[in-house]
Protein backbone atom coordinates (compact mmCIF):
# COMPACT_ATOMS: atom_id res chain seq x y z
CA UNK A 1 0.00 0.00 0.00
CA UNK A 2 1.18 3.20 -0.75
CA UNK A 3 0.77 6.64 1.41
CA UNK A 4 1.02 10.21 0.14
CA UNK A 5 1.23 12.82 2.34
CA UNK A 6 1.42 16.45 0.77
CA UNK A 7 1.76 19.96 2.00
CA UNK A 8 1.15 21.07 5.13
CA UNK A 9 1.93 23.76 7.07
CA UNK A 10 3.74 22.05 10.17
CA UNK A 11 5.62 20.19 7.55
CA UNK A 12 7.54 23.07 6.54
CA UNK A 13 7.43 24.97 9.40
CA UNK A 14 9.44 21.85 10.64
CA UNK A 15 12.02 21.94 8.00
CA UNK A 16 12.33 25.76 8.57
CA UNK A 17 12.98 25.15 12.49
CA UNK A 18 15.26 22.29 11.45
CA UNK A 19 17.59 24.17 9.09
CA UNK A 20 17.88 26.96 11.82
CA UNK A 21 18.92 24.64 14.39
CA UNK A 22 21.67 22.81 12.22
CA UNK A 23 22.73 26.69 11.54
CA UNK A 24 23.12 27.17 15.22
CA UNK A 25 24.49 24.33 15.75
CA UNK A 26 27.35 24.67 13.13
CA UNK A 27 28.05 28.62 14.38
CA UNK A 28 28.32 27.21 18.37
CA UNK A 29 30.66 24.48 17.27
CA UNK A 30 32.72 26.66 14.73
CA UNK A 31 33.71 28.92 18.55
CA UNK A 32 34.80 26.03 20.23
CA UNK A 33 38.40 24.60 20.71
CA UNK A 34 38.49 21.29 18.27
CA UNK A 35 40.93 17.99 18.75
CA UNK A 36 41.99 17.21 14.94
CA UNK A 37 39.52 14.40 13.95
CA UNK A 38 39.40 13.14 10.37
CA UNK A 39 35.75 13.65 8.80
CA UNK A 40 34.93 15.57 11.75
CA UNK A 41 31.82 17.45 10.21
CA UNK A 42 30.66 14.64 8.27
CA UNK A 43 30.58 12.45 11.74
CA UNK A 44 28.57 16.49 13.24
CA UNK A 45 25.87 16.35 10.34
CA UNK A 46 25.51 12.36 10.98
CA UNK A 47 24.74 12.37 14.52
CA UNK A 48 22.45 15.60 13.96
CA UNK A 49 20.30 13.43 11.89
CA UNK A 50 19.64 10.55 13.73
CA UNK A 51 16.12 12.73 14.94
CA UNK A 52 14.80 10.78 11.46
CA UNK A 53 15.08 7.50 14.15
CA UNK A 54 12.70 6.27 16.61
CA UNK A 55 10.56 3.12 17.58
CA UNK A 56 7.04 3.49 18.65
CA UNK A 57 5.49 2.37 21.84
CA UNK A 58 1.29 2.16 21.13
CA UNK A 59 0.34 5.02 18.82
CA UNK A 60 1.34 7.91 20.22
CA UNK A 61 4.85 7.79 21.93
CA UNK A 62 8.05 7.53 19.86
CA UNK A 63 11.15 6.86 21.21
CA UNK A 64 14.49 8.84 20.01
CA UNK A 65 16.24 5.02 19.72
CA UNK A 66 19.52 6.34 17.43
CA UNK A 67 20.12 9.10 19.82
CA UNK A 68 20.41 6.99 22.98
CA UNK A 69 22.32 4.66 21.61
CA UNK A 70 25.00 6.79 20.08
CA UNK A 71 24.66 8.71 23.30
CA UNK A 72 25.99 5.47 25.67
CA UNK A 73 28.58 4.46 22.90
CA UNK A 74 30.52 8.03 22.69
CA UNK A 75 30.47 7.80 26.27
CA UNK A 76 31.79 4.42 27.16
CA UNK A 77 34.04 5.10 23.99
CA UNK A 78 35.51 8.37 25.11
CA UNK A 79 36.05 9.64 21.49
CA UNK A 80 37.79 12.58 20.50
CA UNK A 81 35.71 15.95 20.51
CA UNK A 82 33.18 14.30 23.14
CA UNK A 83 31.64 17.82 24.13
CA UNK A 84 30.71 18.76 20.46
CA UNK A 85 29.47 15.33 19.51
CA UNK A 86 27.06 15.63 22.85
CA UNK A 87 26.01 19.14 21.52
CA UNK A 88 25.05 17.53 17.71
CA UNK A 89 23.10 14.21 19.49
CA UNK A 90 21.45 17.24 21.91
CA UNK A 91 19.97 19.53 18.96
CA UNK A 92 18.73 16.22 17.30
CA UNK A 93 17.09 15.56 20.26
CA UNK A 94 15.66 18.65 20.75
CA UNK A 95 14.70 18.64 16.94
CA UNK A 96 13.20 15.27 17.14
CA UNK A 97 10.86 17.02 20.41
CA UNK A 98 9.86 19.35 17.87
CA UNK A 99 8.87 16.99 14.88
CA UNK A 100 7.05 14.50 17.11
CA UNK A 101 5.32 16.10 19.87
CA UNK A 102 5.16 20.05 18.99
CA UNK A 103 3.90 19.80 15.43
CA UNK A 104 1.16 16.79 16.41
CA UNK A 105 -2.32 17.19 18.14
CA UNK A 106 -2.47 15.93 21.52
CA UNK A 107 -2.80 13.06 22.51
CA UNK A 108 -6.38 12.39 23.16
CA UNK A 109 -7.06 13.73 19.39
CA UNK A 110 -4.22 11.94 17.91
CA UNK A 111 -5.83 8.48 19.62
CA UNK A 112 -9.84 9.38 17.50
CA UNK A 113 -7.99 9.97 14.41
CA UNK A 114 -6.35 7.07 14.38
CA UNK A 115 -9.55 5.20 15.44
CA UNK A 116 -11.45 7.08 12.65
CA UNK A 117 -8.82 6.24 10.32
CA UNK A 118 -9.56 2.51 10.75
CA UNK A 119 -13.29 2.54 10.88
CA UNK A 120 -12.56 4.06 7.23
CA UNK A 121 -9.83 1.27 5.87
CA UNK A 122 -12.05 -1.16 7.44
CA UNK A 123 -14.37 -0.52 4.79
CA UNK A 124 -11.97 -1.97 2.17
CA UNK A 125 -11.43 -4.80 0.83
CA UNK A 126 -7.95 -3.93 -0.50
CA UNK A 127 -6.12 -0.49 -0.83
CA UNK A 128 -3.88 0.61 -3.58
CA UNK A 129 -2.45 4.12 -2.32
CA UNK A 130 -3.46 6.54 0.33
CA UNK A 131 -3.24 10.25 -0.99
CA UNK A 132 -3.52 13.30 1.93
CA UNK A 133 -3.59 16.89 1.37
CA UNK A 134 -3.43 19.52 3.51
CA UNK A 135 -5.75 22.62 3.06
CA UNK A 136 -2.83 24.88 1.99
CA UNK A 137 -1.19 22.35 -0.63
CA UNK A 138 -0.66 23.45 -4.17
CA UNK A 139 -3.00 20.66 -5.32
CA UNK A 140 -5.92 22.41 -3.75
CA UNK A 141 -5.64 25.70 -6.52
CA UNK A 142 -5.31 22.93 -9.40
CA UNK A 143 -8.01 21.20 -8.59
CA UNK A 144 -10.21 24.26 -8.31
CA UNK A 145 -9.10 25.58 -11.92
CA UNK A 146 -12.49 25.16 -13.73
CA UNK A 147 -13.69 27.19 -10.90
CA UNK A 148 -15.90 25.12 -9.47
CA UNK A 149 -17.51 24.52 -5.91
CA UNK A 150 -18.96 21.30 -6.07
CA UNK A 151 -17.18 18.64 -4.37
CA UNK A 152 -17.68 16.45 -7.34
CA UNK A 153 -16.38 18.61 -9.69
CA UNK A 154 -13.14 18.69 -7.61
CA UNK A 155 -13.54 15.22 -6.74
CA UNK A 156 -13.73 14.03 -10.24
CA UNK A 157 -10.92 16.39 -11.58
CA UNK A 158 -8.23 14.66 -9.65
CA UNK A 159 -9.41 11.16 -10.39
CA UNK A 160 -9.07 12.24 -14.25
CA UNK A 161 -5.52 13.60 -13.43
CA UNK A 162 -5.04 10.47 -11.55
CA UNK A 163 -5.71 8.46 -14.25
CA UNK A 164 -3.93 10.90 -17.39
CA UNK A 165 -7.71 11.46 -18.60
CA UNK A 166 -8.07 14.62 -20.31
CA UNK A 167 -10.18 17.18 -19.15
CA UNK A 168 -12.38 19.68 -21.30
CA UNK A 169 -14.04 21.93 -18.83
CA UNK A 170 -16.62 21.35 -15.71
CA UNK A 171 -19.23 21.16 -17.84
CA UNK A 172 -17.77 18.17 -19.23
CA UNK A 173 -17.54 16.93 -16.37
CA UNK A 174 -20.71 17.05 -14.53
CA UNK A 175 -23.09 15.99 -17.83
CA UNK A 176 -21.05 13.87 -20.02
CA UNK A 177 -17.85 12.41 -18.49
CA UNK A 178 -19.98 9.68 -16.67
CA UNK A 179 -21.30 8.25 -19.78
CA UNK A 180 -18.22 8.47 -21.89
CA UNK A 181 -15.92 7.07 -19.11
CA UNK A 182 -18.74 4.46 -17.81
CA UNK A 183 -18.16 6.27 -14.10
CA UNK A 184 -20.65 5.57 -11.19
CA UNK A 185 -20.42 8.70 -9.31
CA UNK A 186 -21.92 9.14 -5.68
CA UNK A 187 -20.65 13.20 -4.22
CA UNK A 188 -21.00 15.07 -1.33
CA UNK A 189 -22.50 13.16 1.47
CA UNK A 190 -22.17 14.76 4.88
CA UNK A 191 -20.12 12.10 7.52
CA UNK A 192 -19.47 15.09 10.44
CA UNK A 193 -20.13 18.57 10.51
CA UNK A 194 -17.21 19.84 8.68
CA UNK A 195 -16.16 16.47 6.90
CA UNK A 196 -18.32 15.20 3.79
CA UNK A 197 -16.97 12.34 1.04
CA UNK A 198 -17.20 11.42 -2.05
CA UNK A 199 -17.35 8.57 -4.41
CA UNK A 200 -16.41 7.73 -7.60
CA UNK A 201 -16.08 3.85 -9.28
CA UNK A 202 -14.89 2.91 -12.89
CA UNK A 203 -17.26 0.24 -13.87
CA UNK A 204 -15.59 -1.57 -16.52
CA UNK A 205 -12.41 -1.57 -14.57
CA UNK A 206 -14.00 -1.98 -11.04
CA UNK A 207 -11.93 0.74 -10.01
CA UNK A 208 -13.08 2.52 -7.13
CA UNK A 209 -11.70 5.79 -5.61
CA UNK A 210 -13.35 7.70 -2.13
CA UNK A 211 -12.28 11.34 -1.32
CA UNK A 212 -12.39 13.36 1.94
CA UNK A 213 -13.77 16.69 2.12
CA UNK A 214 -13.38 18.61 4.92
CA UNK A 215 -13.81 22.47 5.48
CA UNK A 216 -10.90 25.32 5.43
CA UNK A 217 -11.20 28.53 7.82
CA UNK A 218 -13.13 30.10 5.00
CA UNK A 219 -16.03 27.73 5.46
CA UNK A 220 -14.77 26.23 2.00
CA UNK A 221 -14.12 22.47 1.01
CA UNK A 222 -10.83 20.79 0.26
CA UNK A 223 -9.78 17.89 -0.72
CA UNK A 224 -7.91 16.16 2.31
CA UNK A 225 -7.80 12.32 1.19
CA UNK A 226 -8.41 9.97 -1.27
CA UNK A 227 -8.16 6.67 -0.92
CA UNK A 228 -8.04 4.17 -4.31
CA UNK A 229 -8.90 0.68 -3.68
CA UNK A 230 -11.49 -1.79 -3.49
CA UNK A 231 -14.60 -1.48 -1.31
CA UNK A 232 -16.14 -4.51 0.57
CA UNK A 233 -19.10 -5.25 -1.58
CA UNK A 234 -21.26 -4.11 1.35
CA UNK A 235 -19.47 -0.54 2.39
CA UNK A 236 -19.62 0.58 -1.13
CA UNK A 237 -21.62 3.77 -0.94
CA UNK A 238 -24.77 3.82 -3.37
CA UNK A 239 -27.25 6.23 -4.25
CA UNK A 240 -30.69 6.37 -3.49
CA UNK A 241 -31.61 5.89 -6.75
CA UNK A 242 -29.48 2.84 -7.23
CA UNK A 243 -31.39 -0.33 -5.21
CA UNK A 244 -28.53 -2.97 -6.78
């Protein structure tokens, strides 16, 4: 199964907090006295990095595993430049605070997503690729361009990019695409308050494909997931009109 995960403002607010650290980090070390060590800033940039890895206890704790370790081997080892290889192993500790508890919701909300999450994979059979979006990722404008509204409209335009289909204009879309392509379509049905999905299924191909909708600060929808895959035959949404 593949994931997707694009945009996002925490995302690059991350990198941006990131690159300022390692910045820091590099000017503190540069005033400090240095014992002549070969590949000494290569070993500096390594150790910085090892934020990227962790283990996970249940679903919401992660555990800096790289860092600890590399923290009780400099020490038993006694290498040369100990203090500035403790300074790199503390920023990427600090850093990997940062990326795994400052930039996620708490705790509590973290735990109903997840169990929200699985109430919605339950509902397949199998799963291709997960695609998420933030409400501030590039996709969003492209997928508005025929400047449309409607959740299908937007829905349906990126299952056309998706698939390399061309596109003439919303029009197109909304009162001949579903005959030419043979597409069920089934858009905008209301799950939450904010949150709507919608559904769209290929029927010579039995491809199916179920987006998220949820609503920005403007009160305006955007497409936050899609999920391609195959529905159990009884979780496949169906219109009222459509008793088979």
């Amino acid at each position: 199964m593949l994931i997707i995960i694009e945009g996002g403002l925490g995302k690059n607010m991350f990198y941006i907090i990131a690159g300022f650290l390692f910045a820091l980090l590099i000017i503190t070390l540069l005033l400090q006295d240095k014992e002549i060590e070969k590949f000494l800033w290569l070993k500096i940039i390594l150790l910085y990095l090892c934020f990227f890895f962790s283990i996970n206890i249940g679903t919401t704790i992660k555990i800096p595993l790289l860092i600890i370790i590399l923290f009780i081997i400099i020490k038993r080892k006694k290498t040369l430049n100990i203090k500035l290889k403790y300074q790199a192993l503390i920023f990427s500790l600090a850093l990997f605070i940062i990326g795994n508890y400052c930039f996620l919701p708490n705790n509590i909300q973290q735990v109903n997503n997840i169990k929200k999450e699985f109430e919605l994979k339950n509902r397949f059979e199998s799963i291709n690729s997960i695609h998420t979006y933030s409400e501030d990722s590039p996709i969003q404008d492209k997928l508005r361009r025929f400047k449309s509204s409607s959740t299908g409209v937007i829905f349906a335009t990126w299952v056309y990019d998706y698939k390399n289909i061309p596109i003439k204009d919303s029009e197109w879309i909304w009162r001949y695409s579903y005959t030419e392509l043979d597409v069920y379509w089934r858009t905008y049905t209301e799950i939450e308050k904010d949150k709507a999905e919608a559904y769209i299924r290929f029927n010579k191909t039995g491809e199916e494909y179920l987006g998220i909708f949820k609503k920005d600060k403007e009160g305006k929808n955007y497409l936050q997931n899609v999920i391609v895959g195959k529905f159990k035959v009884y979780s496949r949404p169906r219109s009222i009109f459509n008793v088979w």
